[in-house]
Protein backbone atom coordinates (compact mmCIF):
# COMPACT_ATOMS: atom_id res chain seq x y z
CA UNK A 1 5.17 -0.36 -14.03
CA UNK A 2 9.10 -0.17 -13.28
CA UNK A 3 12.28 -1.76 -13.63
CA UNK A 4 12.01 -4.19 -10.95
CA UNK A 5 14.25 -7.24 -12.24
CA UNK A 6 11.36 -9.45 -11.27
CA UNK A 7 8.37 -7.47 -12.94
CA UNK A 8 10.62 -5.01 -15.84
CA UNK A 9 7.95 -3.25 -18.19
CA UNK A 10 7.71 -3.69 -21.54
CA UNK A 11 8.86 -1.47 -23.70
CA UNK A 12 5.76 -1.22 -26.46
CA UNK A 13 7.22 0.92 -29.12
CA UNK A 14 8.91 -1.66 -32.01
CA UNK A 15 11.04 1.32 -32.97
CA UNK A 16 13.11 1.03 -30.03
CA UNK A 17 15.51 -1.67 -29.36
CA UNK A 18 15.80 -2.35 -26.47
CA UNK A 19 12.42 -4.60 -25.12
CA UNK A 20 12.79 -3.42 -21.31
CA UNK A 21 12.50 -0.42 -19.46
CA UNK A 22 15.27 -1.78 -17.24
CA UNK A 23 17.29 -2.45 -20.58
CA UNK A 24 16.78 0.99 -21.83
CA UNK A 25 17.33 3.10 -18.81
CA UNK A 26 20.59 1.43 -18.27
CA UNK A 27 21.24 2.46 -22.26
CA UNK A 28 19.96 5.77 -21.02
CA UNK A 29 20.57 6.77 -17.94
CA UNK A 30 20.35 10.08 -18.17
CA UNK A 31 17.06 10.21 -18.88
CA UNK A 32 16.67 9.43 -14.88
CA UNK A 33 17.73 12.96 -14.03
CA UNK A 34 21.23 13.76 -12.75
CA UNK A 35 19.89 13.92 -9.01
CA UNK A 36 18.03 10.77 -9.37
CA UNK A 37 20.78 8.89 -11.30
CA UNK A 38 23.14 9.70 -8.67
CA UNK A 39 21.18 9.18 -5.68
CA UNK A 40 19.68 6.15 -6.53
CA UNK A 41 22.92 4.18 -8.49
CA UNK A 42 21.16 4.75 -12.14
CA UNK A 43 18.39 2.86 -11.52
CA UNK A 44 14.69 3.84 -11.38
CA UNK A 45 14.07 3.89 -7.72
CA UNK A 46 10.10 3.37 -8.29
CA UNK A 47 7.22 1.16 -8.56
CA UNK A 48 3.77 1.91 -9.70
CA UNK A 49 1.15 -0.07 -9.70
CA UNK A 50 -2.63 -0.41 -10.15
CA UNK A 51 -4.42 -2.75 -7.68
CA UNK A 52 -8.12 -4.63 -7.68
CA UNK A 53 -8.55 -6.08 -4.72
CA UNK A 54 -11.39 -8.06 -4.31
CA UNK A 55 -10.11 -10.83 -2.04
CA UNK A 56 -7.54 -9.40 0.69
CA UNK A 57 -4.17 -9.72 0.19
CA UNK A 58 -1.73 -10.68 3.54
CA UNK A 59 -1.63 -8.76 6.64
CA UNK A 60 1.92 -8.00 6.04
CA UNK A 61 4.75 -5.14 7.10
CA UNK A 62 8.18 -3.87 4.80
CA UNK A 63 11.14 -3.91 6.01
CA UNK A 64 13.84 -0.55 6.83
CA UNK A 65 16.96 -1.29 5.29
CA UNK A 66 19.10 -2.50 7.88
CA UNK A 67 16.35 -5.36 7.90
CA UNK A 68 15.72 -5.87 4.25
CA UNK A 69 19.83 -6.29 3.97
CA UNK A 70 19.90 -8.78 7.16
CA UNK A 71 16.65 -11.19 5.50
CA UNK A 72 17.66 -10.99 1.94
CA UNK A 73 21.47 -12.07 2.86
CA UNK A 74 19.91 -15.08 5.24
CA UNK A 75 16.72 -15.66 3.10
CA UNK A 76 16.92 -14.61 -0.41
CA UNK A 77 14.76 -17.13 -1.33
CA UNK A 78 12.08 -15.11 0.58
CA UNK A 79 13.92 -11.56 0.47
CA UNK A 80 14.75 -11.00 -2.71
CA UNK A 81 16.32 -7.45 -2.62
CA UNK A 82 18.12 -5.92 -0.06
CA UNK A 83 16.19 -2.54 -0.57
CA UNK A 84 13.51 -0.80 2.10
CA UNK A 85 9.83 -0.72 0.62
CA UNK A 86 7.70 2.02 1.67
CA UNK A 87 4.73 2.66 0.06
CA UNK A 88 1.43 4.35 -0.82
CA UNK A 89 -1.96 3.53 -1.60
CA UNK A 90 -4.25 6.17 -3.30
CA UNK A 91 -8.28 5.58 -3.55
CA UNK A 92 -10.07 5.15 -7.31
CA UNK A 93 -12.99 3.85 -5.74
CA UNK A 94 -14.41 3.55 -2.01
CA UNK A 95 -10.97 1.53 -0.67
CA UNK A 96 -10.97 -0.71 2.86
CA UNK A 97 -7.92 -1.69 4.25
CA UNK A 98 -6.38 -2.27 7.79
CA UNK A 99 -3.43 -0.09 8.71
CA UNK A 100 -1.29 0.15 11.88
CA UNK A 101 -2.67 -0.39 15.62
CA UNK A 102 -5.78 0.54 16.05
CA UNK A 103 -6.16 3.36 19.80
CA UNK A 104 -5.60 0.81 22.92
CA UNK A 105 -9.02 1.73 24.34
CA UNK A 106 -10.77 0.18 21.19
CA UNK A 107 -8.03 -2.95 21.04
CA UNK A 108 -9.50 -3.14 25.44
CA UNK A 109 -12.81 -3.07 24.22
CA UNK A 110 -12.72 -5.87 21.49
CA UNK A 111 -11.32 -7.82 24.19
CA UNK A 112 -14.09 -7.05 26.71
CA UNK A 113 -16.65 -7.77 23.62
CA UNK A 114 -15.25 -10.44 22.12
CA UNK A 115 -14.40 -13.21 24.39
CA UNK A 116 -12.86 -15.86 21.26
CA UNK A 117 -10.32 -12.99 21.09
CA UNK A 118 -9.25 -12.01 24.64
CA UNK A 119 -8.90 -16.19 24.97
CA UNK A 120 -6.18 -16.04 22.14
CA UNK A 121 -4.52 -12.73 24.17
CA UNK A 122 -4.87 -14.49 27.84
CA UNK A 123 -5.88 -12.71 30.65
CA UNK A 124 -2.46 -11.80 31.94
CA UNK A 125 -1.55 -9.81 29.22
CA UNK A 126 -5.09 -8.23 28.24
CA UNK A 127 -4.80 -6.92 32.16
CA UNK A 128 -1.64 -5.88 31.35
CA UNK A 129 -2.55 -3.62 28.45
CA UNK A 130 -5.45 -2.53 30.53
CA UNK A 131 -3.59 -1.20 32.97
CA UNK A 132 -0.45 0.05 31.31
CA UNK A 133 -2.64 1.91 29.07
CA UNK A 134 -2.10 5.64 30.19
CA UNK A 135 1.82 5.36 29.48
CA UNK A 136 2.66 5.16 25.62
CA UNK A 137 6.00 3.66 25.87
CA UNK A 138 4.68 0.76 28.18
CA UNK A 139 0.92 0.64 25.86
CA UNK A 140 3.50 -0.25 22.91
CA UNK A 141 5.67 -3.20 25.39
CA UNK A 142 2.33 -4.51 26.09
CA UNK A 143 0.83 -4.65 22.80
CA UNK A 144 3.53 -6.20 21.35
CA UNK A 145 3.36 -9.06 23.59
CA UNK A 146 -0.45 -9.20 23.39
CA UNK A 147 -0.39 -9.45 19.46
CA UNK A 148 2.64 -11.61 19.13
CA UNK A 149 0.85 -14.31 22.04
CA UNK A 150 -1.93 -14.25 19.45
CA UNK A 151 0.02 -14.72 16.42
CA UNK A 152 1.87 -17.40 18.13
CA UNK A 153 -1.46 -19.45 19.10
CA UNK A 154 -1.48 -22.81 18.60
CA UNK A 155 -3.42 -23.74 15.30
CA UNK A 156 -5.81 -26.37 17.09
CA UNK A 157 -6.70 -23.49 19.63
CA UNK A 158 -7.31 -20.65 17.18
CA UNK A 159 -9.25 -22.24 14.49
CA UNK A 160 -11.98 -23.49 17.34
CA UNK A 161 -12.07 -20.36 19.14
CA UNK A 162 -12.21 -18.93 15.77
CA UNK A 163 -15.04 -21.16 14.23
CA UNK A 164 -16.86 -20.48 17.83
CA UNK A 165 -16.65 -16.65 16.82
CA UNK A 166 -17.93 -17.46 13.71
CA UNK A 167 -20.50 -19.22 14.64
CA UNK A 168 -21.63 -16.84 17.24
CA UNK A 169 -21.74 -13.76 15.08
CA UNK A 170 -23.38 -15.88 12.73
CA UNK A 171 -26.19 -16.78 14.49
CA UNK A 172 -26.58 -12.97 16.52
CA UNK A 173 -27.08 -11.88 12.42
CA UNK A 174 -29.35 -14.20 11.72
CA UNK A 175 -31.35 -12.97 14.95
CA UNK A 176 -31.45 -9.70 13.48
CA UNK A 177 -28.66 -8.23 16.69
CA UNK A 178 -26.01 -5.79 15.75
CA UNK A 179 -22.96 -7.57 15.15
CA UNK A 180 -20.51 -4.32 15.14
CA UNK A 181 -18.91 -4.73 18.59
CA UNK A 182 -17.62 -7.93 17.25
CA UNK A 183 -16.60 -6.83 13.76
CA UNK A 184 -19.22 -9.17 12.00
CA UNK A 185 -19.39 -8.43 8.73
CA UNK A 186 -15.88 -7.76 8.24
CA UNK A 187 -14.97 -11.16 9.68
CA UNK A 188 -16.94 -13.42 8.36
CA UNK A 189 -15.93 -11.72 5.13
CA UNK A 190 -12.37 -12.45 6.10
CA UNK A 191 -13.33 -15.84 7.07
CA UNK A 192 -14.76 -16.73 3.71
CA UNK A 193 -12.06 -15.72 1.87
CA UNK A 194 -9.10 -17.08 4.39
CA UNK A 195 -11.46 -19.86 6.84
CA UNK A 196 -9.45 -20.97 9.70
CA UNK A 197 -6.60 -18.41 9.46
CA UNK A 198 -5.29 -16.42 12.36
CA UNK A 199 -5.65 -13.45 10.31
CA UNK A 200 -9.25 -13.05 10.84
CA UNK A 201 -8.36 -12.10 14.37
CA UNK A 202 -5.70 -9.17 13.39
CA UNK A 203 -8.94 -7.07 12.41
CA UNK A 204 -9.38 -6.43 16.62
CA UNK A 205 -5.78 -4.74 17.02
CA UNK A 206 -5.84 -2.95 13.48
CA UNK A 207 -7.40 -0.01 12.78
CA UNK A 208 -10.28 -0.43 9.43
CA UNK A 209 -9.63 2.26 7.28
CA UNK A 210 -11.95 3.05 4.39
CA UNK A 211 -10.81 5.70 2.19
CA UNK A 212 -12.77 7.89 -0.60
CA UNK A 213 -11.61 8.22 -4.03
CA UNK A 214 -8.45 10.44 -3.91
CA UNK A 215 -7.32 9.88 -0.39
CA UNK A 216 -4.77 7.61 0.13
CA UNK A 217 -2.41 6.11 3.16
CA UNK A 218 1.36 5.89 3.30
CA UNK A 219 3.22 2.93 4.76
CA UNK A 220 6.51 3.19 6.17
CA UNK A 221 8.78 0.49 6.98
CA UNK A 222 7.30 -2.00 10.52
CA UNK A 223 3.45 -0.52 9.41
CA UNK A 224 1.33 -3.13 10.07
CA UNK A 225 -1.22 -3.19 7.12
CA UNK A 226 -3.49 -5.58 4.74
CA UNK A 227 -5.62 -4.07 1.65
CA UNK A 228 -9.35 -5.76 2.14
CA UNK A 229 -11.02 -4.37 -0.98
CA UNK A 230 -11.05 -1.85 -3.93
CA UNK A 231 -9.09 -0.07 -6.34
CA UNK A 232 -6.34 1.82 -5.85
CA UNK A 233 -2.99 2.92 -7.19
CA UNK A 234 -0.15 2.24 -5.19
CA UNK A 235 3.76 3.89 -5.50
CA UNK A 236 6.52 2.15 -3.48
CA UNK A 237 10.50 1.62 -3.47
CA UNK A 238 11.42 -0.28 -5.80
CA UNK A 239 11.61 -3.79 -3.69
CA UNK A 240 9.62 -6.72 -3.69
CA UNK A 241 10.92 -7.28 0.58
CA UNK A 242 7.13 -7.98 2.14
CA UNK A 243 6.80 -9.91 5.40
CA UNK A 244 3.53 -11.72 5.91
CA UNK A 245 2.12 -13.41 8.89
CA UNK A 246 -1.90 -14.25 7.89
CA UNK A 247 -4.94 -14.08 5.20
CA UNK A 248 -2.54 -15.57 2.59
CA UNK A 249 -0.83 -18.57 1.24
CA UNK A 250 2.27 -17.32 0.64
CA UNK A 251 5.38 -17.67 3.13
CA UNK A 252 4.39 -16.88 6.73
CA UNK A 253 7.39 -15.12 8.98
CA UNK A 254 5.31 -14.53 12.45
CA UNK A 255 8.44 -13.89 14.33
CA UNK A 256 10.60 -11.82 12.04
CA UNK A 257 7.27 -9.67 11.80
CA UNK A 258 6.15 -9.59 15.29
CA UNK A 259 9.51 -8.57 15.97
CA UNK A 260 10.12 -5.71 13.77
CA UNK A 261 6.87 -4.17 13.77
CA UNK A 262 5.87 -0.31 15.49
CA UNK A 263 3.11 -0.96 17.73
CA UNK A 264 2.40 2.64 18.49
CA UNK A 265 -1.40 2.78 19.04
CA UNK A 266 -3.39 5.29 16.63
CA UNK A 267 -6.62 6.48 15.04
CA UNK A 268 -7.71 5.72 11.89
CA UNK A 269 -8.12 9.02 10.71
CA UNK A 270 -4.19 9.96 11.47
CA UNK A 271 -3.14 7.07 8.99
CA UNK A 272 -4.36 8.96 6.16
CA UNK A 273 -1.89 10.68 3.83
CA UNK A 274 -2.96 14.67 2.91
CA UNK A 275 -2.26 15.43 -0.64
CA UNK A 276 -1.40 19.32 -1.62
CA UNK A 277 -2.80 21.42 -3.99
CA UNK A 278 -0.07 22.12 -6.46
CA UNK A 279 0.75 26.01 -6.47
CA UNK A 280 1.79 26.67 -10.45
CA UNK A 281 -0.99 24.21 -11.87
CA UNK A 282 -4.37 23.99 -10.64
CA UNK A 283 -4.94 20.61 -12.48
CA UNK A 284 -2.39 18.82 -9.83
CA UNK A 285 -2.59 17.52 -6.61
CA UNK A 286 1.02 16.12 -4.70
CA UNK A 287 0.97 13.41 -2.61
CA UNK A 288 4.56 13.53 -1.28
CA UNK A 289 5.69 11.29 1.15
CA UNK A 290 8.79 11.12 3.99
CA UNK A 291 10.99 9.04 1.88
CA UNK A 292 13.29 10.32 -1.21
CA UNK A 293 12.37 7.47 -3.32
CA UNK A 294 8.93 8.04 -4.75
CA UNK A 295 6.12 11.20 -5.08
CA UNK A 296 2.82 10.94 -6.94
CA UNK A 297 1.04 13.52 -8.90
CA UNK A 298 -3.11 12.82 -9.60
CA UNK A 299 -3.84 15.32 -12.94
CA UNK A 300 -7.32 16.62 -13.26
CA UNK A 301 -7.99 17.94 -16.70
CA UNK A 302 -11.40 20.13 -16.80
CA UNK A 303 -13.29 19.11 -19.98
CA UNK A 304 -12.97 22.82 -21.26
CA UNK A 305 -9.39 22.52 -21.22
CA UNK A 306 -8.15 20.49 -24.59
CA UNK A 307 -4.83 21.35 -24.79
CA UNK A 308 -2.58 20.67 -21.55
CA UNK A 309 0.82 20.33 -20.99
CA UNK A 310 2.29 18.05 -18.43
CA UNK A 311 5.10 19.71 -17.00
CA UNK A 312 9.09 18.50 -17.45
CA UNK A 313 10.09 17.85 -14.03
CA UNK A 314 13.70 16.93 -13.04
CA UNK A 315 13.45 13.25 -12.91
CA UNK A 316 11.84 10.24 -14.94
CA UNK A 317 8.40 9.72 -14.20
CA UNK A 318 5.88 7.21 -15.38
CA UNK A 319 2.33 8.61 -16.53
CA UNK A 320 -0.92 6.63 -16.38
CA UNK A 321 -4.53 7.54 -17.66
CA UNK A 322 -6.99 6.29 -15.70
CA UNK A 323 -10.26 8.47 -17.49
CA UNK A 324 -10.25 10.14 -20.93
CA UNK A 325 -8.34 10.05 -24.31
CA UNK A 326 -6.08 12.41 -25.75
CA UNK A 327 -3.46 12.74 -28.20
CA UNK A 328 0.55 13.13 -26.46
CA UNK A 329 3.36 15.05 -28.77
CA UNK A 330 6.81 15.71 -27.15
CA UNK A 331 10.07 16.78 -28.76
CA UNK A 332 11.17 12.79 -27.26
CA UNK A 333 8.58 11.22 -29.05
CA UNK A 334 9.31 10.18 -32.87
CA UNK A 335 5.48 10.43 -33.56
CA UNK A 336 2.10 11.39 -31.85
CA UNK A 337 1.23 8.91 -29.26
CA UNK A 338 -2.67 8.29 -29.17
CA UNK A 339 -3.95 8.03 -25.26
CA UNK A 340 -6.90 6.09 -23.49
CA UNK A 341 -7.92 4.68 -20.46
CA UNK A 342 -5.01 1.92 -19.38
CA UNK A 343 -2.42 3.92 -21.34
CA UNK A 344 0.84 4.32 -19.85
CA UNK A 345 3.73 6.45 -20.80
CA UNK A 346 7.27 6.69 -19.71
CA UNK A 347 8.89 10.87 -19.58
CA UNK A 348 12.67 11.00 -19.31
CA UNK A 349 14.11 14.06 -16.70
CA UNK A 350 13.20 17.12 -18.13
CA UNK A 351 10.88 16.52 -20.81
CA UNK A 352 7.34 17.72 -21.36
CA UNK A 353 4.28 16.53 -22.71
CA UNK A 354 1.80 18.23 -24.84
CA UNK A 355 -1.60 16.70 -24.65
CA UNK A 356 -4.54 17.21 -26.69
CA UNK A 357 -7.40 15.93 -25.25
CA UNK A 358 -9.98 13.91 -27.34
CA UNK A 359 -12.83 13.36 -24.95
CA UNK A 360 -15.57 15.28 -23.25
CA UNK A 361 -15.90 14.77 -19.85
CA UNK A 362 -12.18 15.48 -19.29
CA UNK A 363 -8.59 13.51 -18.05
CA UNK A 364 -7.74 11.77 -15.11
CA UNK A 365 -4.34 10.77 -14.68
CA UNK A 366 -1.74 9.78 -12.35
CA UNK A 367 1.85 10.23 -12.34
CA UNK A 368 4.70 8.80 -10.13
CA UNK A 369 8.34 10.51 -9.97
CA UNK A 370 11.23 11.12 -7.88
CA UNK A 371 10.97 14.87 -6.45
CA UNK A 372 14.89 15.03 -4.69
């Protein structure tokens, strides 16, 4: 749901000429907001999407600017934008997902517990993250070398240590042992989906996040991260700049992504993204994020409330209803617009909607915008 010359949403009203939101906006710009117009060059400076993942999509980073500009002018084939790509995941249902480096005492003790994986590292530089471990600037040098030796492994070498790992964990699980110090269940998921891909190993230097309904992460640009399974919605930039280096079959960059990523070590728990209550409406939560580009409103409509109004906020937003059905009137709107589950309606700056809501166990709804 954008303007994203590669993906541009179809306009499903036959009233209105023009068969693109990309099309219309630029017929329109105003309905972008003055702010947002200006800032972002007239153009929508969103994507939102709905995701189902059920087989994991690449361990892969987004590039700042200065980087997206540098690979899309030497590899547009592979680049195709010049633009930076942050972006957010929120939670419909229980959500797993591996996002930036996981504390350098857990990467140490994978590589105590897991001997197919410290192989991959080498000795030298597993001692060397062992004992540069208490100084953060020198924990980052190391781990970057210790994940880039990996990721630079010679194929022959990491598929058999990798199919001896399998193998292994197989067999403990099969004995009824407790494969958790070697993430067992988790990789021989992995290996299912991707067998013989370097990948599988990432899951020891990432940390395994698994969010509830509602919470959600936010990835800036060098985050290391891969989506294992769920459903989610997810905001971004409006770029399509993603550099992959395993669990796909899409193009692999291993250095241009070992290079650029931020290997500061951290919990799980500090990778995920608070939302805030929203002060004037009770039925909104914010997730705002550090970038200009993108915010995301999830609206929570009680059952005993049938008529709401979603407020007019000072840039184009798009609205999607995930639960419930309803009935949307706005002074834009030539007639009433009927609303369901899947529905997905696009506000111009400064225009509200009146919605009168159909069904009885209430609305749940998501909306992405540009808060400048």
């Amino acid at each position: 749901m954008g303007a994203h010359p590669k993906g541009d949403a179809q306009i499903k009203d036959n009233r209105i000429a023009q068969t693109t939101l990309g099309e219309w906006i630029a017929h329109f710009p105003g309905c972008l907001g003055s702010k947002v117009k200006d800032t972002f060059q007239g153009q929508l400076p969103f994507l939102f999407k709905v995701l189902s993942v059920n087989t994991a999509l690449s361990i892969q980073a987004h590039p700042n600017r200065a980087l997206a500009a540098r690979l899309h002018d030497q590899f547009p084939e592979h680049y195709p934008d010049d633009n930076h790509k942050p972006e957010m995941a929120i939670a419909l249902t229980r959500f797993q997902g591996l996002c930036g480096f996981r504390p350098v005492e857990e990467i140490l003790g994978f590589l105590k517990t897991v001997p197919e994986f410290r192989a991959l590292v080498g000795n030298e530089a597993a001692e060397e993250l062992r004992c540069g471990a208490g100084d953060a600037a020198h924990a980052s040098q190391t781990l970057k070398k210790c994940f880039t030796r990996m990721m630079n492994c010679e194929k022959k070498v990491f598929v058999d240590q990798l199919n001896m790992l399998v193998k292994r964990v197989t067999e403990e699980g099969a004995a009824g042992k407790d494969t958790a110090s070697s993430h067992g269940d988790l990789l021989l998921r992995l290996h299912s989906q991707y067998p013989g891909d370097i990948g599988c190993f990432s899951i020891f230097f990432l940390n395994h996040m698994v969010l509830e309904p509602g919470q959600a992460m936010f990835l800036g640009a060098n985050e290391p991260h891969a989506y294992l399974h769920g459903d989610c919605i997810e905001c971004m930039a409006c770029s399509d700049n993603t550099v992959r280096a395993g669990l796909t079959p899409k193009y692999i960059d291993v250095n241009t992504l070992c290079e650029m990523l931020n290997y500061s070590p951290a919990p799980a728990g500090s990778k995920i993204f608070p939302c805030v209550q929203d002060a004037s409406d009770p039925c909104v939560s914010l997730y705002d994020p550090p970038v200009p580009d993108f915010a995301v409103m999830r609206i929570q409509v009680p059952a005993s409330v049938k008529q709401y109004t979603v407020a007019a906020v000072d840039s184009a937003s798009i609205l999607l209803v995930i639960e419930g059905d309803a009935t949307a009137t706005s002074t834009a709107a030539h007639s009433d617009i009927p609303l369901g589950p899947g529905s997905v309606l696009f506000v111009s700056a400064n225009e509200s909607v009146s919605l009168h809501a159909a069904s009885k166990s209430g609305m749940a709804m998501f909306r992405a915008c540009c808060l400048l």
